[in-house]
C-alpha atoms as a PDB file:
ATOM      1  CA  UNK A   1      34.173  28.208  -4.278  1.00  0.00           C
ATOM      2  CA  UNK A   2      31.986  24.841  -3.959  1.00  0.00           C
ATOM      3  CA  UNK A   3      28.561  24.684  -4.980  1.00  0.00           C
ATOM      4  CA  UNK A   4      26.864  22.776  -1.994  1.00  0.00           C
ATOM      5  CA  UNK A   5      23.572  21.132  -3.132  1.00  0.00           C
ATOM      6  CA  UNK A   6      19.763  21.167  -1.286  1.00  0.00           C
ATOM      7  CA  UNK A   7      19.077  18.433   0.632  1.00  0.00           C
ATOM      8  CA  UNK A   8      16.520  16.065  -1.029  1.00  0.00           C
ATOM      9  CA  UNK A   9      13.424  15.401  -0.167  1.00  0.00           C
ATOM     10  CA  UNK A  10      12.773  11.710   1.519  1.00  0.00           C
ATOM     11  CA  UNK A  11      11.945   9.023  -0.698  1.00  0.00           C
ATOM     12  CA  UNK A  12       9.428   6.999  -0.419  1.00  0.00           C
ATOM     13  CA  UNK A  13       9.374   3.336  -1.342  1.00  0.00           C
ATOM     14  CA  UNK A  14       7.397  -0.082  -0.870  1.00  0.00           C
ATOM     15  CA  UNK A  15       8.304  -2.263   2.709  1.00  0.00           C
ATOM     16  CA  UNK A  16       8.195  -5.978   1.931  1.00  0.00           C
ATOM     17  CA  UNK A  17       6.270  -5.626   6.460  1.00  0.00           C
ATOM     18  CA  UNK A  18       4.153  -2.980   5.081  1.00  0.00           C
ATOM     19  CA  UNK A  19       2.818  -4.489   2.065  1.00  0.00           C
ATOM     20  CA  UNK A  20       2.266  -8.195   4.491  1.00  0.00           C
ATOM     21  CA  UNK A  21       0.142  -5.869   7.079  1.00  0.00           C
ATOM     22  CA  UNK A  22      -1.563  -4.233   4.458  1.00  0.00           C
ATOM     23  CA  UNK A  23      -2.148  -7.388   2.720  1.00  0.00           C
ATOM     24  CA  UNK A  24      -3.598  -8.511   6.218  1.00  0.00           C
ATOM     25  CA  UNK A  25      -6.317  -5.543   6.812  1.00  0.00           C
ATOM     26  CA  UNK A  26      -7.392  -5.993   3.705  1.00  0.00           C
ATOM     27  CA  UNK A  27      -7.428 -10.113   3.727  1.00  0.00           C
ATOM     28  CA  UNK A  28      -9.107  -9.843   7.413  1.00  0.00           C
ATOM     29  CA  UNK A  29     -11.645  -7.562   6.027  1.00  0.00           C
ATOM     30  CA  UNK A  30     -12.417  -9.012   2.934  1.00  0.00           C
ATOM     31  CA  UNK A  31     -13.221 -12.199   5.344  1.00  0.00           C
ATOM     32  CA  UNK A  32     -15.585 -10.720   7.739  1.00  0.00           C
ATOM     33  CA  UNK A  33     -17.891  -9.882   4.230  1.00  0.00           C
ATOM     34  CA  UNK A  34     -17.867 -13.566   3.508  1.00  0.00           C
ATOM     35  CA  UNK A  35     -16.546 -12.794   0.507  1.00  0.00           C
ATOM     36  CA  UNK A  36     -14.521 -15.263  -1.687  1.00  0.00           C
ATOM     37  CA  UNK A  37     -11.414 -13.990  -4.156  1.00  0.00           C
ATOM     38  CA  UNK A  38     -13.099 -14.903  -6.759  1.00  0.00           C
ATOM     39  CA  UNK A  39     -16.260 -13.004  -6.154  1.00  0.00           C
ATOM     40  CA  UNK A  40     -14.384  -9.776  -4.798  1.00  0.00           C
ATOM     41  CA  UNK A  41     -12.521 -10.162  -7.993  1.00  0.00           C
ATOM     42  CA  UNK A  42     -15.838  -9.944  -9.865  1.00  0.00           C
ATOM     43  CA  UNK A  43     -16.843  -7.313  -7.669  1.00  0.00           C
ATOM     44  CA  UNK A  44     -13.448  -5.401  -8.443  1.00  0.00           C
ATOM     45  CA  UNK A  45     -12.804  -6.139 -11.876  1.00  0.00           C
ATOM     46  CA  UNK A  46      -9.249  -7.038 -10.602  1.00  0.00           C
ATOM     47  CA  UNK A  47      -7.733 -10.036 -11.408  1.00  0.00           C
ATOM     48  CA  UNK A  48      -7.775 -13.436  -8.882  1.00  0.00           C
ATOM     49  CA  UNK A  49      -4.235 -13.764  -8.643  1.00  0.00           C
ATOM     50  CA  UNK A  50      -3.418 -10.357  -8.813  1.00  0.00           C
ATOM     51  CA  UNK A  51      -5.774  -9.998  -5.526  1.00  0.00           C
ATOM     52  CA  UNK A  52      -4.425 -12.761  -3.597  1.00  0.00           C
ATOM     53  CA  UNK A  53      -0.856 -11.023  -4.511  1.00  0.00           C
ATOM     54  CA  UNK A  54      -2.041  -8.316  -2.720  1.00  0.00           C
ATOM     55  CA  UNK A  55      -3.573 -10.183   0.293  1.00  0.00           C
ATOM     56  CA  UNK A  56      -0.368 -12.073   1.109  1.00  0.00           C
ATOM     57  CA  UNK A  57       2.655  -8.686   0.319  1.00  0.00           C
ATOM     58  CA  UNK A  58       3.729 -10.441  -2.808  1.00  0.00           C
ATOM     59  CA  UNK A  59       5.503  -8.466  -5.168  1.00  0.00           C
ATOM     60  CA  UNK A  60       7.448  -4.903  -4.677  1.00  0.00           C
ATOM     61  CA  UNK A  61       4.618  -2.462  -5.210  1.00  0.00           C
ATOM     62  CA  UNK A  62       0.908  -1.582  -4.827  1.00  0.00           C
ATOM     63  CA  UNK A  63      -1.099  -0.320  -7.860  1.00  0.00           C
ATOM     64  CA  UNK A  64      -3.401   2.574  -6.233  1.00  0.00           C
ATOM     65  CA  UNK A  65      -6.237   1.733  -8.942  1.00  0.00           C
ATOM     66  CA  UNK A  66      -6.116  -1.799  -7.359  1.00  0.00           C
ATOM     67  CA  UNK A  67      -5.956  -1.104  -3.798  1.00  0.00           C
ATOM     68  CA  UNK A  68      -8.973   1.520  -4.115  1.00  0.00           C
ATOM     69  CA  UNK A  69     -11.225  -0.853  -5.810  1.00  0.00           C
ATOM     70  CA  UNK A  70     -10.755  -3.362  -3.099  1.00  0.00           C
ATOM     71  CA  UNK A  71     -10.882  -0.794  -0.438  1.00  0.00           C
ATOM     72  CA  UNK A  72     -14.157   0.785  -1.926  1.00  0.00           C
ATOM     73  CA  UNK A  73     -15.716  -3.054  -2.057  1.00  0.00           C
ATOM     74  CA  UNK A  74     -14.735  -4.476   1.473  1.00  0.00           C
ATOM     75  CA  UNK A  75     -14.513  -1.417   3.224  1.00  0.00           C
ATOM     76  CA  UNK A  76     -11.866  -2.148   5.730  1.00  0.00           C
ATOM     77  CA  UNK A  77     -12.313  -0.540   8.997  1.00  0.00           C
ATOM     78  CA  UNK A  78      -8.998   1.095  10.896  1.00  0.00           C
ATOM     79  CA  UNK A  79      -9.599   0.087  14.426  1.00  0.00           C
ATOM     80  CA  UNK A  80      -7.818   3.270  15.660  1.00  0.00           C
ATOM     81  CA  UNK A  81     -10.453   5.370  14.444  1.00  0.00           C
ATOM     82  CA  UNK A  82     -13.570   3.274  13.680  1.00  0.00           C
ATOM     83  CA  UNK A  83     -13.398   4.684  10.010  1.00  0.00           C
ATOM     84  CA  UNK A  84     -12.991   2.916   6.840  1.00  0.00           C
ATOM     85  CA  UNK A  85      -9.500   3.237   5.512  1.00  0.00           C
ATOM     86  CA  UNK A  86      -8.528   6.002   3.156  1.00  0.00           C
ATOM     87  CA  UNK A  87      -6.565   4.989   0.277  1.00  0.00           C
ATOM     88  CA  UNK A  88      -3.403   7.345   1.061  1.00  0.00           C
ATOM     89  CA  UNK A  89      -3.666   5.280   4.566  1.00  0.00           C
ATOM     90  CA  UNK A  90      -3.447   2.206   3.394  1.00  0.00           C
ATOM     91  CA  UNK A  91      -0.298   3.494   1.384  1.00  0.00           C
ATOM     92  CA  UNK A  92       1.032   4.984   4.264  1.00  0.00           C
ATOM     93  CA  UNK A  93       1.526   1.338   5.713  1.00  0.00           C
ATOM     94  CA  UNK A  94       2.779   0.046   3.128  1.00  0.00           C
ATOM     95  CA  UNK A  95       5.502   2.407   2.367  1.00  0.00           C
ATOM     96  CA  UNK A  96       8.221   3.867   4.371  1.00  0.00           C
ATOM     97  CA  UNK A  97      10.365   6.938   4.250  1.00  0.00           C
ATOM     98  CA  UNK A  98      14.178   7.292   3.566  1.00  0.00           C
ATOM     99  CA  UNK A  99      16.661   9.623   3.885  1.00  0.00           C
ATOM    100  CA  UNK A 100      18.258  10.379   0.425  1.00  0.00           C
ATOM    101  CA  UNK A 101      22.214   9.800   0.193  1.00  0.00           C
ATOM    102  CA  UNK A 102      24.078  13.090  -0.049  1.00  0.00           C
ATOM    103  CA  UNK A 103      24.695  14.225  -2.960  1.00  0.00           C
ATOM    104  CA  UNK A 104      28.801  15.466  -3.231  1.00  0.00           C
ATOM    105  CA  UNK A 105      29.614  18.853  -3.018  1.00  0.00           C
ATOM    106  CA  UNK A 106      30.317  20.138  -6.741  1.00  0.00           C
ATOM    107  CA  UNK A 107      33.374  22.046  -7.341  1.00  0.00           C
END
């Protein structure tokens, strides 16, 4: 008799549109401080480069450590709700949600 297997859980993964509009929250924010990359950077303890990476979607991933020390400096505010962004938010946007291929039913 075949074994049919569980569907899988969705699986999550970093959009090249997600990281850009995260890149721009953050960028816009980080702006309305005054603040320059190379002072957040001292602020952050996060690389230059590695910030303006982040500011313009480069690359295929986010590094949570990185996003939450920007995100504790500049504060950026989620005009939705008039909060400050939550880390897992910010995430959220970047990311998006797929539908696992089927696995083949075992015999």
């Amino acid at each position: 008799m075949p074994r049919q297997s569980k569907r899988s859980q969705p699986i999550a993964r970093f959009d090249k549109v997600g990281m850009v509009k995260v890149g721009l929250i953050l960028k816009n924010a980080r702006e309305q401080k005054g603040l320059t990359l190379d002072e957040l950077a001292d602020l952050t303890g996060v690389g230059k480069t590695r910030l303006n990476d982040v500011e313009l979607g480069n690359g295929n991933k986010l590094m949570v450590d990185t996003l939450e020390a920007y995100r504790r400096v500049i504060r950026p505010v989620n005009p939705e709700t008039g909060e400050v962004y939550k880390c897992w938010e910010l995430l959220e946007i970047a990311m998006i949600l797929e539908d696992p291929p089927e696995l083949e039913v075992q015999k």
